[in-house]
N, C-alpha and C. Protein backbone atom coordinates (compact mmCIF):
# COMPACT_ATOMS: atom_id res chain seq x y z
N UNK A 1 193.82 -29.55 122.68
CA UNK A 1 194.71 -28.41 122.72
C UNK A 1 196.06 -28.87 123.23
N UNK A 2 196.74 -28.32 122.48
CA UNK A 2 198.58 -28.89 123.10
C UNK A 2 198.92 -28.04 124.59
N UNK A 3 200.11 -28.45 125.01
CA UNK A 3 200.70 -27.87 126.00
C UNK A 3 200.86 -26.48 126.01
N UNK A 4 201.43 -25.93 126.82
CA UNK A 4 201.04 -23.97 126.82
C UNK A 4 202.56 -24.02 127.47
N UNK A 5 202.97 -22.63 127.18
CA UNK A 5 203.51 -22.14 127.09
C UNK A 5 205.58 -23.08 126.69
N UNK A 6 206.74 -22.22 126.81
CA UNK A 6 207.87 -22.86 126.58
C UNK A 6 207.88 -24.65 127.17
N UNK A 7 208.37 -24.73 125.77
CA UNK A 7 209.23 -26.66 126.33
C UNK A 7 209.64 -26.61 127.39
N UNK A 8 209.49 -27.71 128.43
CA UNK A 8 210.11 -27.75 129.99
C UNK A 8 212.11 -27.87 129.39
N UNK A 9 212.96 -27.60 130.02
CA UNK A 9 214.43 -27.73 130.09
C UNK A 9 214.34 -28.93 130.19
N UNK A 10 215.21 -30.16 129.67
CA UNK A 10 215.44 -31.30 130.50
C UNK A 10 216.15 -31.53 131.94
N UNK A 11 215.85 -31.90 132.45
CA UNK A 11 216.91 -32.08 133.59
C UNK A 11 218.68 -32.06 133.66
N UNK A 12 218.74 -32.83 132.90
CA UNK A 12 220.39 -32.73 132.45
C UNK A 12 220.84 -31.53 132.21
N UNK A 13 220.09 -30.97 131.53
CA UNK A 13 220.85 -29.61 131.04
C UNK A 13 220.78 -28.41 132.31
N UNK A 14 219.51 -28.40 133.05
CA UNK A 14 219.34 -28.06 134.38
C UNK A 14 220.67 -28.46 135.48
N UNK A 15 220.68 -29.84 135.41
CA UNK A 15 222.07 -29.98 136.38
C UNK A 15 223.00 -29.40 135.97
N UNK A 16 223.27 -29.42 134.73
CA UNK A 16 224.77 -29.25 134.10
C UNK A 16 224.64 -27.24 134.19
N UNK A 17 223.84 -26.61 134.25
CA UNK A 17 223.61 -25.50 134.91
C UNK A 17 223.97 -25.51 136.24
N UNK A 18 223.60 -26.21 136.97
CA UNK A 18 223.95 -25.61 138.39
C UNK A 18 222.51 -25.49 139.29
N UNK A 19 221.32 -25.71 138.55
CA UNK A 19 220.06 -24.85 138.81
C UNK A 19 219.48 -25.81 140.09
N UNK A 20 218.77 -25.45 140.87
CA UNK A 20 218.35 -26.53 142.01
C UNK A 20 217.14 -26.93 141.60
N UNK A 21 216.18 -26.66 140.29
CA UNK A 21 215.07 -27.03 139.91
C UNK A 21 215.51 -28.38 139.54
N UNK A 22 216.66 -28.64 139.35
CA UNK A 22 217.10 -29.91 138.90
C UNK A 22 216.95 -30.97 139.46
N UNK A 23 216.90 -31.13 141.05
CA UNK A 23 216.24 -31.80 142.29
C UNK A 23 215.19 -32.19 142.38
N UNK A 24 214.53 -31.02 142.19
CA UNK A 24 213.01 -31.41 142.19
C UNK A 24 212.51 -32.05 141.57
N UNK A 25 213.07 -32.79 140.24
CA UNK A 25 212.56 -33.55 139.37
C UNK A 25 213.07 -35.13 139.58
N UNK A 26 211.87 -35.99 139.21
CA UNK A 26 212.70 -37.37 139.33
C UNK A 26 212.11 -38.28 138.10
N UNK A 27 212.44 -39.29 137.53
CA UNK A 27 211.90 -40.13 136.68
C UNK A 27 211.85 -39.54 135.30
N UNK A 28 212.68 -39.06 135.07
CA UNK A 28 212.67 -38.29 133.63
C UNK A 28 213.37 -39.22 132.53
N UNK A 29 213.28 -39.74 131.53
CA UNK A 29 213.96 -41.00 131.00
C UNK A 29 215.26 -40.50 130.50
N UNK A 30 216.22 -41.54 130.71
CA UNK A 30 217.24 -41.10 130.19
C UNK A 30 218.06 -42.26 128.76
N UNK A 31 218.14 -41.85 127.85
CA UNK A 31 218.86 -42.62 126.71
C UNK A 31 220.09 -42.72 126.52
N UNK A 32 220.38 -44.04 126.41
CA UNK A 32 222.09 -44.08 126.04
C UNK A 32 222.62 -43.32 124.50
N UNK A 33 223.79 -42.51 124.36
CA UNK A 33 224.19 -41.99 123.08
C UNK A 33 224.28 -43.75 122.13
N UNK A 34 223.86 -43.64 121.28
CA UNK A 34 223.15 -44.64 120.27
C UNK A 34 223.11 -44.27 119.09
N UNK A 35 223.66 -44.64 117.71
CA UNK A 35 223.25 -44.32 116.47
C UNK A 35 222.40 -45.17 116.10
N UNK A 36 221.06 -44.35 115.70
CA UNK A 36 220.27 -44.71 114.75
C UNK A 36 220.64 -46.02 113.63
N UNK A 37 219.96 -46.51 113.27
CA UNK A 37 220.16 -47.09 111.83
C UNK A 37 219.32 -46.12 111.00
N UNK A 38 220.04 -46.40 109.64
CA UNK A 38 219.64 -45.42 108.97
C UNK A 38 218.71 -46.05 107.93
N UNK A 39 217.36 -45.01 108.18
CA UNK A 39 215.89 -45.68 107.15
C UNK A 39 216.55 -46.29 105.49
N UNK A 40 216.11 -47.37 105.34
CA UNK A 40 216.66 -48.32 103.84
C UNK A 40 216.15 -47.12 103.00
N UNK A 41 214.75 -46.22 102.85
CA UNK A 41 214.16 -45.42 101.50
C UNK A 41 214.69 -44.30 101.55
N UNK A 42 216.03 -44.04 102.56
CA UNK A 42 216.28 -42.36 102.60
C UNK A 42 217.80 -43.07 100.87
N UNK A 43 217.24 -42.34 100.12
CA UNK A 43 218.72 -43.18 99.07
C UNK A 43 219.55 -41.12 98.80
N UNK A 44 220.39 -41.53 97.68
CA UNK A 44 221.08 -40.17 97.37
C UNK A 44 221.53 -39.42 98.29
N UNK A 45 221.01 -38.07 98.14
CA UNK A 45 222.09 -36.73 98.98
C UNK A 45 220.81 -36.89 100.69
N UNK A 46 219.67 -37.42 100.54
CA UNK A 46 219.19 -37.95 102.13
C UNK A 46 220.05 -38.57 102.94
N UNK A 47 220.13 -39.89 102.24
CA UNK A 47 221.25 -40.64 102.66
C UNK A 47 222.74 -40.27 102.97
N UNK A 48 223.69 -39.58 102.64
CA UNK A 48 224.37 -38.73 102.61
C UNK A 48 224.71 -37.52 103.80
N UNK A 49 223.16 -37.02 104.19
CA UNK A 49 223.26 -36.37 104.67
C UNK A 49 222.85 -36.95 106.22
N UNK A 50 222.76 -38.13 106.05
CA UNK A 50 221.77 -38.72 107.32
C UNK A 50 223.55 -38.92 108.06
N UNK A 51 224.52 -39.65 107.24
CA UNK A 51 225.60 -40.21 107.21
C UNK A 51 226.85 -38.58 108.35
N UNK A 52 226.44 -37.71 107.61
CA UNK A 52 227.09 -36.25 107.48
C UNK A 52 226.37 -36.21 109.31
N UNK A 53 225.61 -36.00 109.17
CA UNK A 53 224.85 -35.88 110.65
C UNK A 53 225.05 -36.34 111.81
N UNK A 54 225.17 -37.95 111.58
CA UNK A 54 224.93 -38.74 112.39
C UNK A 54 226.56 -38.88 113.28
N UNK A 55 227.31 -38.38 112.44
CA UNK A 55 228.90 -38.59 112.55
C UNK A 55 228.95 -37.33 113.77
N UNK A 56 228.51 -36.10 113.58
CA UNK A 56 228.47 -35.10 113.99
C UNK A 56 227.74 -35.24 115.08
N UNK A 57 226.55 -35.36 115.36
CA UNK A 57 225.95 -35.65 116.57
C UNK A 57 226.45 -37.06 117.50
N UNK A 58 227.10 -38.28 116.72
CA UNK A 58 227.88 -38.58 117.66
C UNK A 58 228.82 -37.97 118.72
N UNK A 59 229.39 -37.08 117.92
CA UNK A 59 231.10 -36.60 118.41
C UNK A 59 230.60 -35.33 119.53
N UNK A 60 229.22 -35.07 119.17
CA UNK A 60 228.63 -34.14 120.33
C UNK A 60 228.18 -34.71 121.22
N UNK A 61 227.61 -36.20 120.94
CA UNK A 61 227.17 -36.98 122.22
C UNK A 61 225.78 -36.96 122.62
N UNK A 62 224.91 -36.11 121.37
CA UNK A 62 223.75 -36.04 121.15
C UNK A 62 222.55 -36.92 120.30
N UNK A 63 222.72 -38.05 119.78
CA UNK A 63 222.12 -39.11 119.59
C UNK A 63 221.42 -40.28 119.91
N UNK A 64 220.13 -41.05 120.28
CA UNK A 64 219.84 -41.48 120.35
C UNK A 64 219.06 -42.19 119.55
N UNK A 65 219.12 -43.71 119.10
CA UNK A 65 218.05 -44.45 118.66
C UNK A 65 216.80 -44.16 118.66
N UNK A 66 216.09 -43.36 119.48
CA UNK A 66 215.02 -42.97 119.02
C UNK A 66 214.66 -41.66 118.57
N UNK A 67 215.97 -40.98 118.22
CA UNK A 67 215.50 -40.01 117.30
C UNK A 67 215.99 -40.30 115.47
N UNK A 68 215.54 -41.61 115.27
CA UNK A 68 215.70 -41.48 113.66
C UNK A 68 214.51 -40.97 113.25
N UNK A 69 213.30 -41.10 113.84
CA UNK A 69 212.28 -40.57 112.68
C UNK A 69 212.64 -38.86 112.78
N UNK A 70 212.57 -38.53 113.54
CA UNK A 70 213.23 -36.84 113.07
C UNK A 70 214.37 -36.70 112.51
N UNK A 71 215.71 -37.31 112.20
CA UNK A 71 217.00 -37.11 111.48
C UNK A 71 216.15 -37.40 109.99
N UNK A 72 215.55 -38.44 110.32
CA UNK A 72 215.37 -39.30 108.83
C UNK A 72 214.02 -38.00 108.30
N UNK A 73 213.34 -37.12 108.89
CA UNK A 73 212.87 -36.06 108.47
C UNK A 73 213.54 -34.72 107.82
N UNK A 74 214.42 -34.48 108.68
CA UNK A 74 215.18 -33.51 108.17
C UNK A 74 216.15 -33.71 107.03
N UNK A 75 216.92 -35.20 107.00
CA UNK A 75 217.29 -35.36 105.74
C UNK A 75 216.39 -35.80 104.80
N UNK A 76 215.35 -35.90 104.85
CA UNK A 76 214.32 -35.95 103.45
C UNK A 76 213.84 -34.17 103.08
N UNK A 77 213.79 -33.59 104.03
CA UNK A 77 213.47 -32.09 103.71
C UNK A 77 214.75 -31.27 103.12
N UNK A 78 216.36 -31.78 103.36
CA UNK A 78 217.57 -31.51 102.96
C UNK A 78 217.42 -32.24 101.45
N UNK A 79 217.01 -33.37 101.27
CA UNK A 79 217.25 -33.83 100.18
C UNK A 79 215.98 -33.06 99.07
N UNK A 80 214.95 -32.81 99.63
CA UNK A 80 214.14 -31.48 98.56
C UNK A 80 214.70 -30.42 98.26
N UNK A 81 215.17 -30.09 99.43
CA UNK A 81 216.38 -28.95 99.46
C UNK A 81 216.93 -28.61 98.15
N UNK A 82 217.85 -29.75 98.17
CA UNK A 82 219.00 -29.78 96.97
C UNK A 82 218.38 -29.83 95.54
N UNK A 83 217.36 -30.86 95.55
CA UNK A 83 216.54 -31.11 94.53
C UNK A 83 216.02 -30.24 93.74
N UNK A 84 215.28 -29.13 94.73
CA UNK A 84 214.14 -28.16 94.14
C UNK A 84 215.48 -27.58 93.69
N UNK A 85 216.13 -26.89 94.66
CA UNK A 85 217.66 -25.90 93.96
C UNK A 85 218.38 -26.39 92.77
N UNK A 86 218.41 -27.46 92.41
CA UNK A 86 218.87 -27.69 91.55
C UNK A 86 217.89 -27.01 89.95
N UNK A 87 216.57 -27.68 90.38
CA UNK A 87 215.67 -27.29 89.16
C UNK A 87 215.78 -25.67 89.09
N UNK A 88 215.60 -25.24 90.18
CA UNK A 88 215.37 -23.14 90.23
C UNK A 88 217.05 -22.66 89.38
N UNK A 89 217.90 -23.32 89.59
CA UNK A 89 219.16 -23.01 88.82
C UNK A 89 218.77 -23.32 87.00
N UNK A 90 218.01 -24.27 86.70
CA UNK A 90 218.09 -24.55 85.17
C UNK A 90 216.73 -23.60 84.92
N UNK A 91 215.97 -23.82 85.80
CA UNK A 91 214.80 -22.89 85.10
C UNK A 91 214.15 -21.46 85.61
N UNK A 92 214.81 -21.33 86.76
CA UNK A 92 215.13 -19.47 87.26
C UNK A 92 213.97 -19.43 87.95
N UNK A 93 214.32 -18.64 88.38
CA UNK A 93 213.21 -18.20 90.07
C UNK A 93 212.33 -17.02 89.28
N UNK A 94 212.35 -16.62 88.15
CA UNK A 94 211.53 -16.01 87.97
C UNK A 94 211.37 -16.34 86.10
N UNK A 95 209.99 -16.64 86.25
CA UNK A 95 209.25 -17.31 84.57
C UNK A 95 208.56 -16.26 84.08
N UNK A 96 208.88 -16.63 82.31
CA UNK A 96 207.68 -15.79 81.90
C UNK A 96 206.36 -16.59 81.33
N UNK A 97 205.64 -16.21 81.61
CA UNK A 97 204.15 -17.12 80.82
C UNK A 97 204.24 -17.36 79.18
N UNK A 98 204.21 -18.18 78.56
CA UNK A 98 204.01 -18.19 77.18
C UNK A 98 203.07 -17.84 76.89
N UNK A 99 201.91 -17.71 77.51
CA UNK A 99 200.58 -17.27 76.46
C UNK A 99 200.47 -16.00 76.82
N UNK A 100 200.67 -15.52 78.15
CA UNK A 100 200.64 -13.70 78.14
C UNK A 100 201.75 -12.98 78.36
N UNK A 101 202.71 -13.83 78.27
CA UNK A 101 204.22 -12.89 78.35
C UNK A 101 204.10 -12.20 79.71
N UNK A 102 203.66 -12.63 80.89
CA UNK A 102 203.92 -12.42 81.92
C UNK A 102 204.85 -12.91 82.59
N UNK A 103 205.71 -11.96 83.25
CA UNK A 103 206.81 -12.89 84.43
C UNK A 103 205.92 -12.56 85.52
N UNK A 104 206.52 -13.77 86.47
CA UNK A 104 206.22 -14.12 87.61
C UNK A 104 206.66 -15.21 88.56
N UNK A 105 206.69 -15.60 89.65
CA UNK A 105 207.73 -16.69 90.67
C UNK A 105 207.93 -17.89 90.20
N UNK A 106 208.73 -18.42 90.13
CA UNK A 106 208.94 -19.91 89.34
C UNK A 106 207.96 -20.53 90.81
N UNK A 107 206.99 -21.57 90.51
CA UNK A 107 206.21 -21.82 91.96
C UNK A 107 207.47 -23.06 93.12
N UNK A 108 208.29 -23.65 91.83
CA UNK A 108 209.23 -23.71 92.94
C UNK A 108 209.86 -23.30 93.82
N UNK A 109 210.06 -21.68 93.64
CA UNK A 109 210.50 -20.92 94.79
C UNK A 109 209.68 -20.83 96.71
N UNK A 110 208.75 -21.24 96.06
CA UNK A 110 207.77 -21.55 97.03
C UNK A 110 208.30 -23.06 97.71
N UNK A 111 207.82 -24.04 96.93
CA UNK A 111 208.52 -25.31 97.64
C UNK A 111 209.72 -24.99 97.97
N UNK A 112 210.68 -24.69 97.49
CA UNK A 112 211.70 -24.64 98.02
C UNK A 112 212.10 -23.72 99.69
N UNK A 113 211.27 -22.46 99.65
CA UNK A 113 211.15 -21.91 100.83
C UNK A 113 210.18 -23.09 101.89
N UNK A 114 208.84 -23.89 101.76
CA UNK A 114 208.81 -24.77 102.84
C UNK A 114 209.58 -25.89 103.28
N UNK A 115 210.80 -26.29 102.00
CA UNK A 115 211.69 -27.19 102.51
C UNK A 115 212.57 -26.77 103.54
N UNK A 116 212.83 -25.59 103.15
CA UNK A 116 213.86 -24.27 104.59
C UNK A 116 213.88 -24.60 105.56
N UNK A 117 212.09 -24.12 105.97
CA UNK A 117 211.48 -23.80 107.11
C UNK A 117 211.74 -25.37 107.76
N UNK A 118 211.11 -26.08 106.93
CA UNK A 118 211.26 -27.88 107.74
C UNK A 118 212.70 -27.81 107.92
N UNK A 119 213.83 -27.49 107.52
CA UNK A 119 215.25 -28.02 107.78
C UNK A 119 215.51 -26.85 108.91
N UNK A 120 214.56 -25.54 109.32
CA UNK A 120 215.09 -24.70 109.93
C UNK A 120 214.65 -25.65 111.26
N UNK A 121 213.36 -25.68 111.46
CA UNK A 121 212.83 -26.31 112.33
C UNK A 121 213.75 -27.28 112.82
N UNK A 122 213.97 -27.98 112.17
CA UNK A 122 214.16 -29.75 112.70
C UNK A 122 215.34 -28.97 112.71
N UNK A 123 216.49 -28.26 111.89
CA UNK A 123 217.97 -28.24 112.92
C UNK A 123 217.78 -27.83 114.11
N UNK A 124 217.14 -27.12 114.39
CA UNK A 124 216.60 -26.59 116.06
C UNK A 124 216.63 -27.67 116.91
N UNK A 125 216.44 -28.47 116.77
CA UNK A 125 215.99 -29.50 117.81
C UNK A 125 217.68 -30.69 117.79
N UNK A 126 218.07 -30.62 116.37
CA UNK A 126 219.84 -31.42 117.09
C UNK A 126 220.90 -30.19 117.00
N UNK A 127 220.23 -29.03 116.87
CA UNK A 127 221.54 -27.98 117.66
C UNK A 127 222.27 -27.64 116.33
N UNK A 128 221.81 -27.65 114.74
CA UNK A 128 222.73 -27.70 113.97
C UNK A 128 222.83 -26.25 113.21
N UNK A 129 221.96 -25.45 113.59
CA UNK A 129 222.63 -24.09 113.40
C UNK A 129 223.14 -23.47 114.13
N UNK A 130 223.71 -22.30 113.45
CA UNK A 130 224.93 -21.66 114.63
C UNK A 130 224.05 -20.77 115.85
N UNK A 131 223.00 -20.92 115.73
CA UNK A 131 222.09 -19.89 116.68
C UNK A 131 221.38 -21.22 117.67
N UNK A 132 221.58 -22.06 116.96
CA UNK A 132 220.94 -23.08 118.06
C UNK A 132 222.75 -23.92 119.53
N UNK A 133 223.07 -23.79 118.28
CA UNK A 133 224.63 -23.83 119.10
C UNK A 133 225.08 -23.40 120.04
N UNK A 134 224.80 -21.73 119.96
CA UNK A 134 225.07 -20.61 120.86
C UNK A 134 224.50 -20.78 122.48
N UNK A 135 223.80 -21.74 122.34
CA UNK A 135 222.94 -22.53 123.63
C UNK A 135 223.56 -23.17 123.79
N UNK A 136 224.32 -23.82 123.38
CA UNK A 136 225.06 -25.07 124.20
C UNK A 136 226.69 -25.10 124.56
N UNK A 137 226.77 -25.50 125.46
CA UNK A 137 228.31 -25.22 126.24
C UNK A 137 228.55 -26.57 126.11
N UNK A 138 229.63 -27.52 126.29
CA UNK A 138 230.27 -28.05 126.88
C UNK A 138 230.54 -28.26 128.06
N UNK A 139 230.09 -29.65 128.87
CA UNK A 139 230.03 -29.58 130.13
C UNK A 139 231.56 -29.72 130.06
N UNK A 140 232.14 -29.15 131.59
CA UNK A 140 233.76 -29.33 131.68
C UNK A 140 234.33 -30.68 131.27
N UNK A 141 235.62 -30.67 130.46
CA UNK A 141 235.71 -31.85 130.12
C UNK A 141 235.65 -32.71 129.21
N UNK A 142 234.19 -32.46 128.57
CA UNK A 142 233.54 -33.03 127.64
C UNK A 142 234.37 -32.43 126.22
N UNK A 143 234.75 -33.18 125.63
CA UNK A 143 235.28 -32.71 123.99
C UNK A 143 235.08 -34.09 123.57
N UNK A 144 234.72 -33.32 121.92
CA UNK A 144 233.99 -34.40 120.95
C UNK A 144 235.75 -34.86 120.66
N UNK A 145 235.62 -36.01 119.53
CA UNK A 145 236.07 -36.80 118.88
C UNK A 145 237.15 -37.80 119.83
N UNK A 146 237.14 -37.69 121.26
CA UNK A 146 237.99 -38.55 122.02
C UNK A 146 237.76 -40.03 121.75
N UNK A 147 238.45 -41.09 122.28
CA UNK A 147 237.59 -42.59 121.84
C UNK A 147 236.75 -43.27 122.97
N UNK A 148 236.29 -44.22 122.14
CA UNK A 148 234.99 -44.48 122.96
C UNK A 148 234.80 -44.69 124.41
N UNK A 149 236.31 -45.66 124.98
CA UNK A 149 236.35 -45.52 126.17
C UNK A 149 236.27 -44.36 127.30
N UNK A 150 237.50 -43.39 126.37
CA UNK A 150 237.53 -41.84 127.09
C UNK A 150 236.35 -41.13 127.08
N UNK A 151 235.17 -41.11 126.53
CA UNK A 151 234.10 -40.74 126.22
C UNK A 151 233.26 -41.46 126.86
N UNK A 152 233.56 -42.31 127.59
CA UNK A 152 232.57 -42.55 128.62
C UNK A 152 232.43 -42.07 130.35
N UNK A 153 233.90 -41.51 130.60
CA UNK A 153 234.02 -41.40 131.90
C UNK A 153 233.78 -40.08 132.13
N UNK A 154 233.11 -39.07 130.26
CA UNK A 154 233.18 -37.87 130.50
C UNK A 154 231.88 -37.86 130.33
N UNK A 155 231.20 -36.11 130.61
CA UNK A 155 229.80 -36.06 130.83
C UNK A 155 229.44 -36.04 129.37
N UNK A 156 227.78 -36.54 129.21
CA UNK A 156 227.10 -36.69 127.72
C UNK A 156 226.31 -35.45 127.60
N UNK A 157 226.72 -34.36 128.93
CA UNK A 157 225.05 -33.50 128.65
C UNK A 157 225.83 -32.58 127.81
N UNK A 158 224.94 -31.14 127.90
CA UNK A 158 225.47 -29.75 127.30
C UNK A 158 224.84 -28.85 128.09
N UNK A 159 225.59 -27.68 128.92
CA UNK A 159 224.80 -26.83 128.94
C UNK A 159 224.30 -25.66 128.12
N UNK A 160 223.03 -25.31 128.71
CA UNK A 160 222.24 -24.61 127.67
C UNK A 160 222.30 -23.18 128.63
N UNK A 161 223.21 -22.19 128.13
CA UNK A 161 223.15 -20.73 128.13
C UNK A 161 222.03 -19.64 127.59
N UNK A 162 221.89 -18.65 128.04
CA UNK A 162 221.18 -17.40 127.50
C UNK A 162 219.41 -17.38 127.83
């Protein structure tokens, strides 16, 4: 059986709150901001999008080397994405049967809704919708695209509101 109830906060985001639960914790690992290399079999609009991402979660300061197997997930579920949409545009979200002249769901509409859900999911976790956003502040200070030096003497966390 998995863990129960909400994900613990990380610590960082706890300090960068203000919260004193933040104390109480010790040994929690911490990762340097790090880009990934990007998986050789992600090719096309994966690839693309791994590229689109990775640029972006730099400049937020949210990256680490060990989250490629989840980027490299979500852009394979982005790249079905595009894929399936492409086919539902030439052959329509809704078919008729040739042998009984029935309409009914193109069954791609289906794949295409579990590719969603996987890209809804996994943006959740690097902050890339606007509802996952709405959680995160800017610790004072902190602004993306400064250079690398200036970006070090500033904080890497985010706080998490609401």
């Amino acid at each position: 059986m998995g863990a129960r109830g909400p994900a613990p906060t990380p610590t960082p985001i706890l300090e960068a709150r203000g919260s004193w639960r933040a104390k109480e914790r010790s040994g929690e690992p911490y990762l340097p901001v790090e880009r990934p290399s990007c998986p050789g079999w992600l090719k096309g609009e994966a690839r693309a999008e791994w590229n689109r991402q990775v640029k972006q979660l730099e400049r937020m300061r949210c990256i680490a080397k060990i989250d490629r197997a989840l980027l490299a997930a979500y852009c394979e579920a982005w790249d079905e994405f595009v894929a399936v949409s492409e086919m539902l545009r030439r052959s329509g979200v809704i078919i008729k049967s040739p042998e009984t002249e029935v309409w009914y769901q193109n069954p791609l509409v289906g794949i295409r809704n579990r590719a969603v859900e996987r890209l809804m999911r996994l943006a959740q976790q690097f902050g890339f919708s606007p509802a996952a956003r709405t959680r995160l502040r800017a610790v004072e200070g902190d602004v993306g695209g400064e250079s690398e030096d200036e970006g070090k003497s500033k904080s890497r966390f985010f706080r998490v509101v609401g």
